[in-house]
Protein backbone atom coordinates (compact mmCIF):
# COMPACT_ATOMS: atom_id res chain seq x y z
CA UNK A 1 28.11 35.34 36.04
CA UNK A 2 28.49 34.88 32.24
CA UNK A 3 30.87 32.32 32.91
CA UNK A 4 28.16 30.19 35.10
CA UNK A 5 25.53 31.13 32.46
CA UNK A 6 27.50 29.25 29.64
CA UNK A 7 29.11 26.56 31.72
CA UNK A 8 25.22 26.00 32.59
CA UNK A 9 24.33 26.18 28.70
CA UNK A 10 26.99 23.74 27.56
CA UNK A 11 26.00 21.02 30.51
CA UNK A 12 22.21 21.44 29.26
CA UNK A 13 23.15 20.95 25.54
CA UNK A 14 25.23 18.16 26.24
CA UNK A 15 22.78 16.57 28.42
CA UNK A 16 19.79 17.23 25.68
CA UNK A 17 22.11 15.51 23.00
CA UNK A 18 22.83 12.82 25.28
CA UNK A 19 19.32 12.30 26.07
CA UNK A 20 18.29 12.65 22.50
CA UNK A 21 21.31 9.88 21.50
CA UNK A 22 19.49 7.42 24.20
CA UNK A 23 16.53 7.75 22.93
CA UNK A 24 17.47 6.87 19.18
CA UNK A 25 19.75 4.47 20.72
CA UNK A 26 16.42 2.46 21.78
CA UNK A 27 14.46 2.49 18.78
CA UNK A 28 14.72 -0.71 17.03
CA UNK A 29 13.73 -1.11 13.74
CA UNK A 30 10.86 -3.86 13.71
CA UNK A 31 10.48 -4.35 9.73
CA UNK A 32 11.67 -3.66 6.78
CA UNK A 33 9.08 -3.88 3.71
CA UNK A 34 8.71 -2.29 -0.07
CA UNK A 35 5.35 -1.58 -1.44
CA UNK A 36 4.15 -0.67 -5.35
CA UNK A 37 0.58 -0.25 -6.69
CA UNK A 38 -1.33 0.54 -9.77
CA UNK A 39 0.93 -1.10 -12.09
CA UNK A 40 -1.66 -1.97 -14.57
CA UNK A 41 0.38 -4.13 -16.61
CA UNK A 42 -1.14 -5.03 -20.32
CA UNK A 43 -0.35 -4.64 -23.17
CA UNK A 44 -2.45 -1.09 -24.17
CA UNK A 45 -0.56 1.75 -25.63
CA UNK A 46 0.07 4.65 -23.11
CA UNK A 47 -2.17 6.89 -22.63
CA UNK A 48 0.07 9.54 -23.49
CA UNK A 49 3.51 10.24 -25.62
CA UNK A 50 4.31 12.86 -23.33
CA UNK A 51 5.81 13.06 -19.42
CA UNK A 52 2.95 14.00 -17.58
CA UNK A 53 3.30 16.36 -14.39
CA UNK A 54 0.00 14.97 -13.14
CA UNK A 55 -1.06 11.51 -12.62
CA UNK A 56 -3.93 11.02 -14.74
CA UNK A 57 -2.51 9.81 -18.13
CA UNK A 58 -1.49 6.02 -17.99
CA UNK A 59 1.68 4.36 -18.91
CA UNK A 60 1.42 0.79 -19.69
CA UNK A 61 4.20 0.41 -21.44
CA UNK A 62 7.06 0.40 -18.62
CA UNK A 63 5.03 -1.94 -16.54
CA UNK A 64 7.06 -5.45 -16.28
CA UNK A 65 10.22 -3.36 -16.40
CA UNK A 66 9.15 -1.32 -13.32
CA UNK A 67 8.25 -4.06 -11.40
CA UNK A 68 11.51 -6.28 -11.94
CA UNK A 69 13.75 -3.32 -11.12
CA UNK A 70 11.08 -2.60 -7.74
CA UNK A 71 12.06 -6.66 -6.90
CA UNK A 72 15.57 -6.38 -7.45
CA UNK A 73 15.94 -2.67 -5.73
CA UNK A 74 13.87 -4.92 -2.62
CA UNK A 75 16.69 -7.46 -2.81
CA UNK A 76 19.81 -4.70 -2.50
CA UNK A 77 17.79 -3.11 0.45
CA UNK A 78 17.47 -6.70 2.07
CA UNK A 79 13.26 -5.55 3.05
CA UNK A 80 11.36 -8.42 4.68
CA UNK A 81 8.95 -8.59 2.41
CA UNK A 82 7.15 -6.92 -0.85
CA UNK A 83 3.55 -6.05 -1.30
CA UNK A 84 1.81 -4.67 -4.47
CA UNK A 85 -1.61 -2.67 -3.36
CA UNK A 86 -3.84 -3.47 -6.39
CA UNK A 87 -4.07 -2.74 -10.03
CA UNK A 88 -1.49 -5.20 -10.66
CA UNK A 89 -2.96 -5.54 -14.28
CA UNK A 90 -5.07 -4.12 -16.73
CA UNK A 91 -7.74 -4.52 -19.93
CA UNK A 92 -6.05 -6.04 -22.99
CA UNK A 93 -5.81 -3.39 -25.99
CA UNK A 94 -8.03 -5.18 -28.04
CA UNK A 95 -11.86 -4.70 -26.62
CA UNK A 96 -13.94 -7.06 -29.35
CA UNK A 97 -11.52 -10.19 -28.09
CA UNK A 98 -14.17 -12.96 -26.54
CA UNK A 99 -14.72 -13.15 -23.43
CA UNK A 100 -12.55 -16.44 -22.79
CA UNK A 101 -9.81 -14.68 -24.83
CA UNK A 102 -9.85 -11.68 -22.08
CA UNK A 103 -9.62 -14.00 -19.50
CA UNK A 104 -6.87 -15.90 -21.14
CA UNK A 105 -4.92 -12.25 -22.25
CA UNK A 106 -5.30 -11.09 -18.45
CA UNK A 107 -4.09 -13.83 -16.61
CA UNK A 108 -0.72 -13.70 -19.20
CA UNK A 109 -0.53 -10.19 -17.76
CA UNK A 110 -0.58 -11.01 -14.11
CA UNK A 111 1.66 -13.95 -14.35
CA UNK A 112 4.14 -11.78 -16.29
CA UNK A 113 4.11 -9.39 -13.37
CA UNK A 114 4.31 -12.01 -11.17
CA UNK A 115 7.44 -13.69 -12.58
CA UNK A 116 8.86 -10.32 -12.08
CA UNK A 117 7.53 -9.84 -8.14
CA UNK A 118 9.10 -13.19 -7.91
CA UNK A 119 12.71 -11.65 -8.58
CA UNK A 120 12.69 -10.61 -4.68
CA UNK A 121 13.75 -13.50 -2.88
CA UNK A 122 11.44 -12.98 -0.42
CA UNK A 123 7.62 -13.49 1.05
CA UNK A 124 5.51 -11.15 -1.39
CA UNK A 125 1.32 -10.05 -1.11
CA UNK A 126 -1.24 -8.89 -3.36
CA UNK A 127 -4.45 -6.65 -2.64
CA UNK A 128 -6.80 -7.13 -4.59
CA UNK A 129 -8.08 -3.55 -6.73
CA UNK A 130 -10.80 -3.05 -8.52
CA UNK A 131 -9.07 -3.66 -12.57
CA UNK A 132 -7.64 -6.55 -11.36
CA UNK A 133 -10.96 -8.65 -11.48
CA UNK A 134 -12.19 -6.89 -15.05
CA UNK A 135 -12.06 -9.92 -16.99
CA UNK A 136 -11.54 -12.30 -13.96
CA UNK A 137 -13.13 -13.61 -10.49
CA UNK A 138 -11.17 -13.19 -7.53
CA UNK A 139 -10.30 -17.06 -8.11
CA UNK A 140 -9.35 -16.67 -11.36
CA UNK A 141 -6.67 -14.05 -10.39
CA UNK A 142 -5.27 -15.72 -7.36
CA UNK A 143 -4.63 -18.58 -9.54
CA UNK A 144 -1.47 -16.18 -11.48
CA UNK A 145 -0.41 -14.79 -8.26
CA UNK A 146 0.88 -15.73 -4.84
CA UNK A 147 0.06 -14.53 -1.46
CA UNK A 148 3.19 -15.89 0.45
CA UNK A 149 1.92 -18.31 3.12
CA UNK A 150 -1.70 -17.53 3.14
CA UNK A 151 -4.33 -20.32 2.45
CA UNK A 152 -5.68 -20.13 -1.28
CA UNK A 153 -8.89 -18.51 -1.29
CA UNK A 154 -8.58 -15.66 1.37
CA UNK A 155 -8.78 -12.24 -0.44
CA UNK A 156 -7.88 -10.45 3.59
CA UNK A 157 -5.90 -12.01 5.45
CA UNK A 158 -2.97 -10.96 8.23
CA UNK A 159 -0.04 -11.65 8.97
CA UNK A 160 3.06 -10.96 10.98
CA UNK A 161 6.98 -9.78 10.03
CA UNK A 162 9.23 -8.84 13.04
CA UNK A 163 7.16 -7.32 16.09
CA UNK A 164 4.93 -5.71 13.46
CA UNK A 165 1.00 -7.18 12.53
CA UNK A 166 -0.04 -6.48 9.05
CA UNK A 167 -4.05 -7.07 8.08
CA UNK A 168 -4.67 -7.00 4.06
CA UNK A 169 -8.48 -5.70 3.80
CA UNK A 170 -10.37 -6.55 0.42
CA UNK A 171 -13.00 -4.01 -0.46
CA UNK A 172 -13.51 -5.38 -3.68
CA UNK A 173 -16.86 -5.81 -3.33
CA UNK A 174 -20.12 -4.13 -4.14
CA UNK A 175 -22.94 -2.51 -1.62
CA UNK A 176 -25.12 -6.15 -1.68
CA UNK A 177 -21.39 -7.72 -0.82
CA UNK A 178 -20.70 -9.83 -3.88
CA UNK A 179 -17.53 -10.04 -5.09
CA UNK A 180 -15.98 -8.05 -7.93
CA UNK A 181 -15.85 -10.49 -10.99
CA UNK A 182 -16.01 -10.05 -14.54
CA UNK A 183 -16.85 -6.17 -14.89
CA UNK A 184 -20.46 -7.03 -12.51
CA UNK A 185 -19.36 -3.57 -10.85
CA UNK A 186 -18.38 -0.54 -11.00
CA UNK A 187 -14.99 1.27 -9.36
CA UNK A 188 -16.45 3.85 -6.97
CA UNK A 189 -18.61 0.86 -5.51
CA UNK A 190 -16.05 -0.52 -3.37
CA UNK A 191 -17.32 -1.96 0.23
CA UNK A 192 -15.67 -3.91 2.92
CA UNK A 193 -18.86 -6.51 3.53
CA UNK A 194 -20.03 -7.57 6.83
CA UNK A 195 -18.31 -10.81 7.50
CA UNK A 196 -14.95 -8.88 6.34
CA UNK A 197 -15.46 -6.49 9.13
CA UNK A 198 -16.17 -8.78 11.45
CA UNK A 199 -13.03 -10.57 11.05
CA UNK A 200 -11.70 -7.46 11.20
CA UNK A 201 -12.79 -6.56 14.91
CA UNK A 202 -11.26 -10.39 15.65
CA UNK A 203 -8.25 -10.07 14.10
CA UNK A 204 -7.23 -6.73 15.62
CA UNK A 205 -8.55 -8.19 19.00
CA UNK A 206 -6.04 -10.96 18.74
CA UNK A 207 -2.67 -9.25 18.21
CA UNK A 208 -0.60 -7.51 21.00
CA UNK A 209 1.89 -5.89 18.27
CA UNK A 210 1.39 -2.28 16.46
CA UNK A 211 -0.40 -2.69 13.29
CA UNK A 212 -0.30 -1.89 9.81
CA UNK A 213 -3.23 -1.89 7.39
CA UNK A 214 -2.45 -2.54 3.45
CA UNK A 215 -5.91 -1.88 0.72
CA UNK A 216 -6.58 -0.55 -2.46
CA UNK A 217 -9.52 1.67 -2.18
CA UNK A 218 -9.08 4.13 0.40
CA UNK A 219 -10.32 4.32 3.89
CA UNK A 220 -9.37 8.13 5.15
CA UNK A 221 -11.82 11.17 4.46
CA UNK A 222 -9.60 12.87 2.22
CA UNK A 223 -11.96 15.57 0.95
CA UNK A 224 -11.48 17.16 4.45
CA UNK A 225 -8.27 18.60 3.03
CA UNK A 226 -8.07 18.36 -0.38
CA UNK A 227 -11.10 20.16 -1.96
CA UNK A 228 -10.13 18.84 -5.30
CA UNK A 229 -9.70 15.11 -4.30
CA UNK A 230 -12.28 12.91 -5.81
CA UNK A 231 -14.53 11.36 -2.90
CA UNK A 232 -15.32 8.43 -5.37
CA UNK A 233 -12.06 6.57 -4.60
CA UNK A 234 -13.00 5.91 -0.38
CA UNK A 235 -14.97 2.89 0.64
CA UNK A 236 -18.59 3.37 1.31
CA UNK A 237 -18.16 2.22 4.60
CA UNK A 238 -14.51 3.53 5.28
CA UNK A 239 -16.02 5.51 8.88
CA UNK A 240 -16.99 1.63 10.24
CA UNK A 241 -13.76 0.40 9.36
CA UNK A 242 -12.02 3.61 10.73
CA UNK A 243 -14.12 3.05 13.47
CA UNK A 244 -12.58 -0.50 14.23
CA UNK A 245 -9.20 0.60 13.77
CA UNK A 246 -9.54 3.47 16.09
CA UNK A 247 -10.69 1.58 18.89
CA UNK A 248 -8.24 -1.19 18.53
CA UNK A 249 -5.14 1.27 19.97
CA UNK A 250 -2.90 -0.85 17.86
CA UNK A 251 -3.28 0.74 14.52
CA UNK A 252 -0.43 3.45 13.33
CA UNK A 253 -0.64 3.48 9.52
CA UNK A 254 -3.04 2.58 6.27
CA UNK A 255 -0.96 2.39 3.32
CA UNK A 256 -3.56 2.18 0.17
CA UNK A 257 -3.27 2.95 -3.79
CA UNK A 258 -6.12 3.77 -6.33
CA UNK A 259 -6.00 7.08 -6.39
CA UNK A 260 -3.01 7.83 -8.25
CA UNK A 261 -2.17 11.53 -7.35
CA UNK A 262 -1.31 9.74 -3.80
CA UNK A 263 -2.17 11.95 -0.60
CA UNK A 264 -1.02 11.50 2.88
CA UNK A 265 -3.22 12.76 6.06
CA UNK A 266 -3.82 11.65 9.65
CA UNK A 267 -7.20 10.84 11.54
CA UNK A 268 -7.34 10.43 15.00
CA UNK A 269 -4.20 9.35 15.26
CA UNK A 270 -3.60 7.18 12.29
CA UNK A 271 -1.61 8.10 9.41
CA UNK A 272 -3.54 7.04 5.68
CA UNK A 273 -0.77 6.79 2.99
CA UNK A 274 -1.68 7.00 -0.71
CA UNK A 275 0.95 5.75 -2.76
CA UNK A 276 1.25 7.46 -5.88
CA UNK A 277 0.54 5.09 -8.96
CA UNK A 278 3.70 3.26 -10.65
CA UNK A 279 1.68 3.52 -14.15
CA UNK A 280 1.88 7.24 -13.44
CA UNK A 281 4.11 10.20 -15.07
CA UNK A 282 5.95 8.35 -17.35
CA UNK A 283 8.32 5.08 -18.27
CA UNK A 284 11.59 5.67 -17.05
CA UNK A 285 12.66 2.87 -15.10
CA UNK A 286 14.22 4.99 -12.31
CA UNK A 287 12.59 8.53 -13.02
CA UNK A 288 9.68 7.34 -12.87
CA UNK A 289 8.93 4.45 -10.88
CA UNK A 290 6.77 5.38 -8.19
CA UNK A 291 7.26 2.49 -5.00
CA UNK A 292 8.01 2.96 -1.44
CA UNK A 293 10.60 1.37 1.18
CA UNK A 294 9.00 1.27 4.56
CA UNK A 295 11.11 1.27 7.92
CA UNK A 296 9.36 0.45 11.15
CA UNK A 297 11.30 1.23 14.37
CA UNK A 298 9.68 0.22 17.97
CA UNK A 299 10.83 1.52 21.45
CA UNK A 300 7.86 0.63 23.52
CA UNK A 301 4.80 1.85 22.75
CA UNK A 302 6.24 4.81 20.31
CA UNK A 303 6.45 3.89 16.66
CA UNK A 304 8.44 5.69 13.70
CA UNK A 305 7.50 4.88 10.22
CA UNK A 306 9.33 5.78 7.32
CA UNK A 307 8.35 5.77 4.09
CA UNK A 308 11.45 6.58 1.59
CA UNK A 309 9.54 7.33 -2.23
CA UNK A 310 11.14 6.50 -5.33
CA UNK A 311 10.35 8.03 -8.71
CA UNK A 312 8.32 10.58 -7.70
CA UNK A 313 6.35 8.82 -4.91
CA UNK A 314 6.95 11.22 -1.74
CA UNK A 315 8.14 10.31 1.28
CA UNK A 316 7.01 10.99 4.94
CA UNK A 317 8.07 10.35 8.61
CA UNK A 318 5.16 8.86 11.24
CA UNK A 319 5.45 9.12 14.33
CA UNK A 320 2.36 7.79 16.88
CA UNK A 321 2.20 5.60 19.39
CA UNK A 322 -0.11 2.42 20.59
CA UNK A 323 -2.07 1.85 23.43
């Protein structure tokens, strides 16, 4: 009887590991892509000459030198494309410049960064955050950067890599919708405006792949878990836009920045990811360069995402599936 027992056993575990192999076997990975946020590149002092263990002091000082070794680290991991989620740049040092010589110190910062970016020989995004329009309009700042094959002028857009869609919101803007520009706002007034949201529905309507949604501000109900987390940071009108996403079926993961202590949590099936900020910790190049490479494997309708931290950004496994 033993003897039948474990022949039994050993035929079950082989045939679970076989199964198990199959099933990996048939995941394919759809995309490859590296993300960074909250750079705030400038040329301020940090905001602290210690290594923080939290996020809120600032380093500015690491900035351009994070970001090129984030493009070339993209390169050696052969990703399919880079995006940065907002905060690319900050407020010069010196506050009593004019305001033509903000402008002029600003855009220096973001094309700096953007020389860097441009180390990955690849297609690269922006999302637009909320200090990346403090001395700028959205125009003015799209003029330093480069949104790889979108038309000039869209601040949300979409666009597909492998069997993957990806939709870049813009929630830049304030409660009567217009635009961040110039310091006419302030940061915890961040709303996706109608017209947005109805390109949105659209957009979503039109795609058969699974989807992944890249902003700044954040769209999940984090205070649900995190009693300390500062409600400020979500969009006014995140529970429309969740809304939308839910009821598309196509939606697995929200990857956003802004708040730099980063969070992860899921709602209603869709995993929100909040980077941790690369201006955060410190300025080690390595240490403390906070960025993310995302894997995206497809068998069917189940998707795996993995996001693989550097510096201290964490790291997570998703797992969901579309409709």
């Amino acid at each position: 009887m033993r003897s039948i027992r474990s022949k039994f056993l050993t035929c079950f575990v082989v045939l679970s590991v076989l199964v198990a192999a199959t099933s990996f076997a048939q995941e394919t990975k759809a995309v490859s892509f590296g993300l960074i946020t909250d750079t705030h590149i400038c040329d301020k002092a940090d905001q602290s000459s210690m290594i923080s263990l939290n996020a809120s002091p600032r380093y500015f000082t690491g900035g351009l030198a994070k970001v090129e070794a984030f493009a070339r680290a993209m390169n050696e991991a052969k990703v399919d494309f880079v995006a940065e989620l907002g905060d690319f740049s900050d407020n010069p040092a010196n506050g009593s410049l004019s305001a033509q010589a903000k402008l002029a110190a600003v855009q220096g910062y973001q094309k700096a960064g953007e020389a860097k970016l441009a180390l990955y020989q690849g297609p690269r995004y922006h999302v637009f955050g909320n200090h990346d329009t403090d001395q700028a309009t959205k125009s003015q700042v799209q003029a330093s950067l480069a949104n790889s094959g979108i038309p000039a002028g869209q601040t949300y857009y979409s666009f597909d890599s492998g069997s993957v869609h990806f939709v870049v919101l813009d929630a830049s803007f304030k409660a009567d919708g217009t635009p961040y520009a110039v310091s006419n706002y302030t940061w915890d007034d961040a709303n996706i405006p109608p017209a947005e949201v109805a390109w949105l529905k659209a957009d979503l309507a039109r795609t058969s792949f699974p989807t992944i949604v890249l902003t700044h501000q954040l769209l999940n109900p984090q205070q649900q878990i995190e009693q300390n987390f500062d409600v400020l940071h979500i969009v006014k009108n995140a529970d429309e836009v969740r809304s939308i996403l839910e009821a598309s079926g196509k939606v697995v993961a929200v990857f956003s920045g802004h708040y730099h202590d980063g969070g992860f949590q899921t709602v209603n099936g869709i995993s929100y990811v909040v980077l941790q900020a690369n201006a955060a910790y410190g300025n080690d190049v390595s240490y403390h360069n906070q960025y993310a490479l995302v894997d995206v494997y497809v068998d069917g309708k189940n998707v795996k995402v993995v996001v693989d931290g550097h510096g201290l950004q964490k790291s997570y496994v998703i797992r969901t599936s579309v409709r």
